[in-house]
C-alpha atoms as a PDB file:
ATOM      1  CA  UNK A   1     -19.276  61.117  -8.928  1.00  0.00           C
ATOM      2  CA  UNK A   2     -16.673  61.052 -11.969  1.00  0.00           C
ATOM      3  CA  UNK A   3     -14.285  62.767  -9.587  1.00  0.00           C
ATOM      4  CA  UNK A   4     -14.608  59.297  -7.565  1.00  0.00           C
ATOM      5  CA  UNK A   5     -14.542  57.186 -10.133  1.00  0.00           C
ATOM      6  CA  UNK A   6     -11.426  58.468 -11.361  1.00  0.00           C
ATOM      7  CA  UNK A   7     -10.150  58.290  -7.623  1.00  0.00           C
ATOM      8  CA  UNK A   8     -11.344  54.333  -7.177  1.00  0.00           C
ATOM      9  CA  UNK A   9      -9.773  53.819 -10.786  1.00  0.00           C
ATOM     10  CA  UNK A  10      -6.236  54.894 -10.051  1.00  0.00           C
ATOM     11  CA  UNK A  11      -5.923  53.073  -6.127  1.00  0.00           C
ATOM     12  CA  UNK A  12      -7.362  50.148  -8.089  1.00  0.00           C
ATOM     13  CA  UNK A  13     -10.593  50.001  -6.175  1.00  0.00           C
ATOM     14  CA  UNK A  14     -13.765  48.553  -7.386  1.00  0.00           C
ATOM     15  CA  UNK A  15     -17.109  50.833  -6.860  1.00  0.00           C
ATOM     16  CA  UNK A  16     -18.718  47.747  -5.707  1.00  0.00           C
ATOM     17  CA  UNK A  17     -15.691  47.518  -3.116  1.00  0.00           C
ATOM     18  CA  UNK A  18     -15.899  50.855  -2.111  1.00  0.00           C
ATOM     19  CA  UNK A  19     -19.709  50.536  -1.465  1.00  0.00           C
ATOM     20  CA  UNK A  20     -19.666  47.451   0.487  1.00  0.00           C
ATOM     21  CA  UNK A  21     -16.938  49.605   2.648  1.00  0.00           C
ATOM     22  CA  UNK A  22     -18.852  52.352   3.251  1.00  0.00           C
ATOM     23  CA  UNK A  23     -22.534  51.421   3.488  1.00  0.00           C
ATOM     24  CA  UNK A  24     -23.319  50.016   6.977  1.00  0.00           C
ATOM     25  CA  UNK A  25     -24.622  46.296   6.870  1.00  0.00           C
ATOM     26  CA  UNK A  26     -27.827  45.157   6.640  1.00  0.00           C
ATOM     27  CA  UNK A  27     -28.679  42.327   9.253  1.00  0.00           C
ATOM     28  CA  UNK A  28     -30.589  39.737   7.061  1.00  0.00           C
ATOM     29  CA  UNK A  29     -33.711  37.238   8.288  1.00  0.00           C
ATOM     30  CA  UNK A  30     -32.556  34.942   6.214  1.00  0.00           C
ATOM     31  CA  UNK A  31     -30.049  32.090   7.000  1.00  0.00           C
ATOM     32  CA  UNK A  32     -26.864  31.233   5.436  1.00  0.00           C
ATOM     33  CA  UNK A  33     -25.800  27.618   4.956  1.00  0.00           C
ATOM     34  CA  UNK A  34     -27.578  23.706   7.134  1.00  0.00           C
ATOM     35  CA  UNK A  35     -31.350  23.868   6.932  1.00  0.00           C
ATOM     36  CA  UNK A  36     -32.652  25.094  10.485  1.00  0.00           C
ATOM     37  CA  UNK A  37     -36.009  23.946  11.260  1.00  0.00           C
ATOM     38  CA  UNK A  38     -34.765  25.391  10.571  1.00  0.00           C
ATOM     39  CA  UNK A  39     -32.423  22.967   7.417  1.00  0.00           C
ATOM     40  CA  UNK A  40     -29.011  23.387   5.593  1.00  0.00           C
ATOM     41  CA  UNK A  41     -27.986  21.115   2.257  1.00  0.00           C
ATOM     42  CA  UNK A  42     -25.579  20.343   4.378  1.00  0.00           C
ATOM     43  CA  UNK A  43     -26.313  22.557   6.909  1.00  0.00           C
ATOM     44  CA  UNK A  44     -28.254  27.100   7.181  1.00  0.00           C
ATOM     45  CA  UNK A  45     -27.347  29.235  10.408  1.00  0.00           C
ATOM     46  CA  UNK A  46     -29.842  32.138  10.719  1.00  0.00           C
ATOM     47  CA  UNK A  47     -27.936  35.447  10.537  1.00  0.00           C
ATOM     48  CA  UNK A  48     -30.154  37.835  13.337  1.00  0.00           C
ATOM     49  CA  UNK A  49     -31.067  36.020  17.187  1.00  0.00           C
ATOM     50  CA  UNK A  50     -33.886  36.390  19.322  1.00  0.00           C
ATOM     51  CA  UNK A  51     -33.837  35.515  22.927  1.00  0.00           C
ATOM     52  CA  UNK A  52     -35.341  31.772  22.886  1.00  0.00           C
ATOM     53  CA  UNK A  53     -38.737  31.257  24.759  1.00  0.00           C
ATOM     54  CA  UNK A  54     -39.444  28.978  27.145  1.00  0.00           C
ATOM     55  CA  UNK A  55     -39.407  25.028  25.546  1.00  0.00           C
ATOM     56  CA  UNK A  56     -42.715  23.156  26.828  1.00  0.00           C
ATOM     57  CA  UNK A  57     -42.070  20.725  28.972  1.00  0.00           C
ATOM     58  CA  UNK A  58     -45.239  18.573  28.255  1.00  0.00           C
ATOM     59  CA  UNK A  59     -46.221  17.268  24.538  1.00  0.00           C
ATOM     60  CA  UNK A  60     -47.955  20.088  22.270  1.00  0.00           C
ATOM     61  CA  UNK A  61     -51.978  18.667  22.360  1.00  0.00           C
ATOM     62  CA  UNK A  62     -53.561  22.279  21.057  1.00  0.00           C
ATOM     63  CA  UNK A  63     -51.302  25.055  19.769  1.00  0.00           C
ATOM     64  CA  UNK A  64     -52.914  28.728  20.134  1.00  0.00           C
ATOM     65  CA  UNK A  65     -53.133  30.432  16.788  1.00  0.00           C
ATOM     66  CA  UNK A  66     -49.967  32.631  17.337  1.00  0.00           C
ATOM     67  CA  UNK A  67     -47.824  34.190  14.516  1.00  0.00           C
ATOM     68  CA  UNK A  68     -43.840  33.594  14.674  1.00  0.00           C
ATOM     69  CA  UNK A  69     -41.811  36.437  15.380  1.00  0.00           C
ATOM     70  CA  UNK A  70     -41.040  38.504  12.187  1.00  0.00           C
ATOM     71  CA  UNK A  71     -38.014  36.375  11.773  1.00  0.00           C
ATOM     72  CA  UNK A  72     -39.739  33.120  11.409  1.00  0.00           C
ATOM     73  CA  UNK A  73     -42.675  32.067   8.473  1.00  0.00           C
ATOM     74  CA  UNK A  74     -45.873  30.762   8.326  1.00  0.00           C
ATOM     75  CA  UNK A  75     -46.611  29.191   4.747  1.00  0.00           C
ATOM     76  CA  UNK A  76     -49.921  27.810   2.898  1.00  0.00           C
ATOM     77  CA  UNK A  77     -51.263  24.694   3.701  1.00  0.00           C
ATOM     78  CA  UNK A  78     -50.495  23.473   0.311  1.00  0.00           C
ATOM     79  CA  UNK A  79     -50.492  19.408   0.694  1.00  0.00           C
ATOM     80  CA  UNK A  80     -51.311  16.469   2.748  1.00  0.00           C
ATOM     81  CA  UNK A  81     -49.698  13.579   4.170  1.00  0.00           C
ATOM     82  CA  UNK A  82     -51.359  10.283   5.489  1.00  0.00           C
ATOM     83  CA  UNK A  83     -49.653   8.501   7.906  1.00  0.00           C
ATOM     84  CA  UNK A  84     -51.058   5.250   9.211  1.00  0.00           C
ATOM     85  CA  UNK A  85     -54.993   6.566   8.494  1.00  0.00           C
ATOM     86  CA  UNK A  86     -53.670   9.740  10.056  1.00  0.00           C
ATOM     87  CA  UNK A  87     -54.071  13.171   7.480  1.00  0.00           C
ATOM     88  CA  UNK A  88     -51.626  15.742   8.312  1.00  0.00           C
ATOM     89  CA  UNK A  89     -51.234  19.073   7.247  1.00  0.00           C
ATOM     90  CA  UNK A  90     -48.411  20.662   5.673  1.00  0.00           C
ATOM     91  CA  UNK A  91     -46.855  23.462   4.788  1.00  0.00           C
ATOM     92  CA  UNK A  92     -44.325  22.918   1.575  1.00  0.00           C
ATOM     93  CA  UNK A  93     -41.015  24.972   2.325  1.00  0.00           C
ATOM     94  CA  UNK A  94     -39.488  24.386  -1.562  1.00  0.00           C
ATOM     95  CA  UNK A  95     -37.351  28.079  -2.243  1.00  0.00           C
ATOM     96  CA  UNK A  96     -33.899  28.068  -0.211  1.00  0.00           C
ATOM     97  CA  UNK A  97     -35.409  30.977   1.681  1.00  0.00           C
ATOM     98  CA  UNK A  98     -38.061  28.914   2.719  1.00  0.00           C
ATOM     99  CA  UNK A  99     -36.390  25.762   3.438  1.00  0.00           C
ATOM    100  CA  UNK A 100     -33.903  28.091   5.731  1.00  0.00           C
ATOM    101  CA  UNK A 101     -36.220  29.609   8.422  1.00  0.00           C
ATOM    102  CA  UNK A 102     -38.369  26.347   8.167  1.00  0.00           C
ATOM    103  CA  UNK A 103     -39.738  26.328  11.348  1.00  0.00           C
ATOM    104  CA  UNK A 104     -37.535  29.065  13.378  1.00  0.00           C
ATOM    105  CA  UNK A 105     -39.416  30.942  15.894  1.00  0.00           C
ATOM    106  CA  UNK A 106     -42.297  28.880  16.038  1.00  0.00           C
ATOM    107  CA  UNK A 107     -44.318  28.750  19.694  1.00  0.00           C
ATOM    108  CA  UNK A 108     -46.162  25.779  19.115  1.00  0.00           C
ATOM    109  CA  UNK A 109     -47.065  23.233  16.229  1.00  0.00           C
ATOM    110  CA  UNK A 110     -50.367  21.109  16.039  1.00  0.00           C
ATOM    111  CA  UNK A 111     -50.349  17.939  15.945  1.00  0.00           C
ATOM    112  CA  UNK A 112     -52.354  17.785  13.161  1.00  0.00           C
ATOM    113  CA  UNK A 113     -49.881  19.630  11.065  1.00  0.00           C
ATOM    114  CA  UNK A 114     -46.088  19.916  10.063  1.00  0.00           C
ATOM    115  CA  UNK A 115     -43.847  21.162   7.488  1.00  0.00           C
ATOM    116  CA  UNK A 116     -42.558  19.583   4.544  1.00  0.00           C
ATOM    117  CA  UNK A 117     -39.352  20.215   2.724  1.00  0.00           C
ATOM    118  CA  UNK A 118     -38.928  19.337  -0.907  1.00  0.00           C
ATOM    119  CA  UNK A 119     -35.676  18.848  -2.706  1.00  0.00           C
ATOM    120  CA  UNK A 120     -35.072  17.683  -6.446  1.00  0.00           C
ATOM    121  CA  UNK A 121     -33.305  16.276  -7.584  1.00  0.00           C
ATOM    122  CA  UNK A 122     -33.064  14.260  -4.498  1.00  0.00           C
ATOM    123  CA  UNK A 123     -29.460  14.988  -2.159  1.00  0.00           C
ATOM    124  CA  UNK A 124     -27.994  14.293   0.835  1.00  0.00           C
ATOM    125  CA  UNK A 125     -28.902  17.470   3.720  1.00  0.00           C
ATOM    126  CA  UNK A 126     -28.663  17.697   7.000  1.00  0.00           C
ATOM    127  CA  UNK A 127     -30.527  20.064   9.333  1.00  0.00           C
ATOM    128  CA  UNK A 128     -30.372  21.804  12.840  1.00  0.00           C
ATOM    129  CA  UNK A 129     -32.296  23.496  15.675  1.00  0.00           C
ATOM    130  CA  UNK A 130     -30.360  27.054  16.090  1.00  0.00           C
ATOM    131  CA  UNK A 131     -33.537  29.516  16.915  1.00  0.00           C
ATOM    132  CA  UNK A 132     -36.273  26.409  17.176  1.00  0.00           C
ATOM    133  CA  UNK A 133     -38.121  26.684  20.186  1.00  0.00           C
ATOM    134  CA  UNK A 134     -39.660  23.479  20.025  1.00  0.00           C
ATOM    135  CA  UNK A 135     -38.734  19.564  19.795  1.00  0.00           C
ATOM    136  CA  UNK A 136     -38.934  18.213  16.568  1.00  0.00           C
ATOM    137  CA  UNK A 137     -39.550  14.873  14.593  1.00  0.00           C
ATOM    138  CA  UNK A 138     -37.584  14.864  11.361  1.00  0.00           C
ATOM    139  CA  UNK A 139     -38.695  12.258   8.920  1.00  0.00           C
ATOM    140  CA  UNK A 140     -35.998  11.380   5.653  1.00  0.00           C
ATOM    141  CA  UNK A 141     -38.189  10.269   3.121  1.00  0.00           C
ATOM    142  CA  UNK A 142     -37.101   8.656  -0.613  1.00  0.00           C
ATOM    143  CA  UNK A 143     -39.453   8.158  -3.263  1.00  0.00           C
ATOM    144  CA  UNK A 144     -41.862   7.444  -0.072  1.00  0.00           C
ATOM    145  CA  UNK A 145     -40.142   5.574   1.829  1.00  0.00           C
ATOM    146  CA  UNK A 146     -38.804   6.758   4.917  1.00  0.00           C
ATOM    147  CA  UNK A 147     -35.347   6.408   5.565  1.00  0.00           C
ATOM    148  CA  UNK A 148     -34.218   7.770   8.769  1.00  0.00           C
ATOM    149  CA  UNK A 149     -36.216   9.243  11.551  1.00  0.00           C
ATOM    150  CA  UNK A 150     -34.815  11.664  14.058  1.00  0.00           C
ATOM    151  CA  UNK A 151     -37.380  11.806  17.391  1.00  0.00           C
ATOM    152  CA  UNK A 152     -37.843  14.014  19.527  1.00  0.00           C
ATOM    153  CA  UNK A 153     -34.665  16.612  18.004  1.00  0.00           C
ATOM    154  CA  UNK A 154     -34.366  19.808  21.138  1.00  0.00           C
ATOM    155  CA  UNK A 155     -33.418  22.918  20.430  1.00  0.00           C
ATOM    156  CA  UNK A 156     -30.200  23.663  20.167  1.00  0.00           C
ATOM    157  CA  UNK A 157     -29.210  27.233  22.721  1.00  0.00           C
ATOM    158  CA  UNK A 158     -25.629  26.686  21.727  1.00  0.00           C
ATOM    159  CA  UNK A 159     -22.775  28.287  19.545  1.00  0.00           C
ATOM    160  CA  UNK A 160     -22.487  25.422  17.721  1.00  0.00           C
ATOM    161  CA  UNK A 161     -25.368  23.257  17.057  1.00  0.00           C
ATOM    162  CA  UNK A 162     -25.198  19.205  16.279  1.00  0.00           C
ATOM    163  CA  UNK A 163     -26.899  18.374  12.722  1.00  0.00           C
ATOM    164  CA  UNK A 164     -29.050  15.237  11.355  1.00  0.00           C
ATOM    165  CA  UNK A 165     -29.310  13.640   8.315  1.00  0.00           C
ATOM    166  CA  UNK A 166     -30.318  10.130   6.977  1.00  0.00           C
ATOM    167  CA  UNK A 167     -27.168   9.279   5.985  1.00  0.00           C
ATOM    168  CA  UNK A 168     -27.892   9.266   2.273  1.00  0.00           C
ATOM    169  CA  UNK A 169     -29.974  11.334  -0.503  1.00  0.00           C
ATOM    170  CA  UNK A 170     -33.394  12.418  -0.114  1.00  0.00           C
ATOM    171  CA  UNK A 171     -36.272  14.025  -2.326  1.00  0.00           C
ATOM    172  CA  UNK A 172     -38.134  14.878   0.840  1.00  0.00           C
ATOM    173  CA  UNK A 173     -38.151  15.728   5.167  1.00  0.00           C
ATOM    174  CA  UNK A 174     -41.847  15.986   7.134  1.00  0.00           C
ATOM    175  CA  UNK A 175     -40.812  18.020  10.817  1.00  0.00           C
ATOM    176  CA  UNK A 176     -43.803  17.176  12.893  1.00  0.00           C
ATOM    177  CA  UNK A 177     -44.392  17.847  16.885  1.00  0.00           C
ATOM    178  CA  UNK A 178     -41.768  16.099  18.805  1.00  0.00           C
ATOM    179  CA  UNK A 179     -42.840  12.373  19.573  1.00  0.00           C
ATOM    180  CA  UNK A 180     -45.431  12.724  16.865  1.00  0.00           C
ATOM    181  CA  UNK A 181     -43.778  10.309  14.052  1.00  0.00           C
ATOM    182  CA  UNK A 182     -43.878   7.633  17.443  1.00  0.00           C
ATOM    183  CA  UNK A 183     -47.554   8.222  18.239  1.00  0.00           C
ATOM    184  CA  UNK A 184     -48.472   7.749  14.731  1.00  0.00           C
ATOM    185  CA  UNK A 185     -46.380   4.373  14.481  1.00  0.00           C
ATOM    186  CA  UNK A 186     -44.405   5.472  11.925  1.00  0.00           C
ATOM    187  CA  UNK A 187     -41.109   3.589  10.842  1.00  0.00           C
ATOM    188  CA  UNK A 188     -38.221   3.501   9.119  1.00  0.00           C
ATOM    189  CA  UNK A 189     -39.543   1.570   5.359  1.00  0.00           C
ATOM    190  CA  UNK A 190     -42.855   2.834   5.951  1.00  0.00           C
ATOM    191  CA  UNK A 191     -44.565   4.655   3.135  1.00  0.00           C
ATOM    192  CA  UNK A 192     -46.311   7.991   3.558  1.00  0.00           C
ATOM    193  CA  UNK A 193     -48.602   9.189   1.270  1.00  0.00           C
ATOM    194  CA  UNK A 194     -48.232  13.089   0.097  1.00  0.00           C
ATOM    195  CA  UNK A 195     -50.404  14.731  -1.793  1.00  0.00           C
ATOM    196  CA  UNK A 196     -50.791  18.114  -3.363  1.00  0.00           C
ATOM    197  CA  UNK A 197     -54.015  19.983  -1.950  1.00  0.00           C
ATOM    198  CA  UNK A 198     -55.691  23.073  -3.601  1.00  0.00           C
ATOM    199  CA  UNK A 199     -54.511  26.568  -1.821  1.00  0.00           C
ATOM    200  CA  UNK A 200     -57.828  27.748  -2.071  1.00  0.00           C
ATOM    201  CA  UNK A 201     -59.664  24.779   0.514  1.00  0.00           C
ATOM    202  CA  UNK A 202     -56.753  25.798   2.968  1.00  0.00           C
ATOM    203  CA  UNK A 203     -56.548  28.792   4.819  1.00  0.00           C
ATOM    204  CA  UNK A 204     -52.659  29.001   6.026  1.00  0.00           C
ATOM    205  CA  UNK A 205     -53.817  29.851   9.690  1.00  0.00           C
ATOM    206  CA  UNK A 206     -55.876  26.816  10.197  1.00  0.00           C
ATOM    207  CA  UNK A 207     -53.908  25.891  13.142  1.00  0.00           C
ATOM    208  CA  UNK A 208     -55.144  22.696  14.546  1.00  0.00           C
ATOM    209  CA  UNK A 209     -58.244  22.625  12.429  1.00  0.00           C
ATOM    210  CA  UNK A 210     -59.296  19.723  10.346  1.00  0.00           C
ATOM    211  CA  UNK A 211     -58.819  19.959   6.764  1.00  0.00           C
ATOM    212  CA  UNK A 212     -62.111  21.567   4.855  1.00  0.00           C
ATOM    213  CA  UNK A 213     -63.405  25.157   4.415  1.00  0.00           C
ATOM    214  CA  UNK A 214     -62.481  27.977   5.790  1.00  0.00           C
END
């Protein structure tokens, strides 16, 4: 080891250098900057592929309790959000990590549920579909207000993959079902309602379930 040392030190190469050069690479689950819902702050790509599943064709009413593949996530139900006397279910994606895979490899998604990402302070971000298998609503919300909705988002099977954004800064985006947001009324300068809900009333695989016990 000192004999390489003194060999790195006098061709002015760095150990850290020489390691990244000779240790093969690691293929991460992780993205690297937009969000993917998968989001990216201005955009995440996710850095290993799978071979996309069939997209339904007709609107998600049940969703089979089914784990992603061990690229995507499942979080804790961790807080609710009423939507025109409607409760939904979410799962808070608030670490980078998170907020990257955000709903990536994901068969199915009740309608009674959805994910939703958290940013403060608030900022502008925009997200995309690479490695989503299913349409998506994504709701921009500020302070409670919703700002922008995009319906119905598909996935995105291409290279390069279109973003969406409201435009502006937010402190928060819901993903539901696609065509959910439309069923539930919602609009842009409605207010939704989130609140925090304790872990330990929520199991995380309460797929389609009501919210109680479990």
């Amino acid at each position: 080891m000192r004999i390489l040392t003194q060999f790195l030190r006098l061709y002015g190469i760095s150990q850290i250098a020489w390691l990244s050069f000779t240790l093969p690479a690691t293929p991460s689950p992780f993205p690297t900057p937009p969000f993917s819902s998968g989001v990216t702050p201005v955009g995440f790509s996710a850095a290993v592929e799978i071979a996309a599943e069939p997209v339904p064709t007709s609107k998600t009413r049940s969703c089979i309790p089914e784990s992603p593949s061990q690229f995507g996530q499942i979080l804790p139900i961790s807080a609710t959000a009423t939507i025109n006397g409607h409760i939904i279910q979410l799962e808070v994606a608030r670490t980078f990590q998170q907020q990257g895979i955000g709903l990536m490899y994901r068969p199915c998604l009740p309608d009674n549920q959805g994910m939703l990402f958290v940013f403060q302070p608030a900022q502008p971000v925009r997200f995309w579909m690479r490695n989503v298998l299913i349409p998506l609503d994504m709701v921009f919300i500020r302070q409670g207000l919703v700002r922008a909705i995009a319906a119905n988002v598909p996935p995105c099977k291409s290279p390069t993959c279109p973003t969406y954004g409201a435009g502006g800064s937010v402190d928060q985006v819901l993903e539901l079902r696609g065509g959910r947001a439309a069923e539930l009324g919602l609009r842009v300068g409605d207010y939704v309602k989130v609140s925090e809900t304790p872990l330990l009333l929520l199991h995380p695989f309460s797929w389609g379930k009501g919210v109680g016990l479990y």
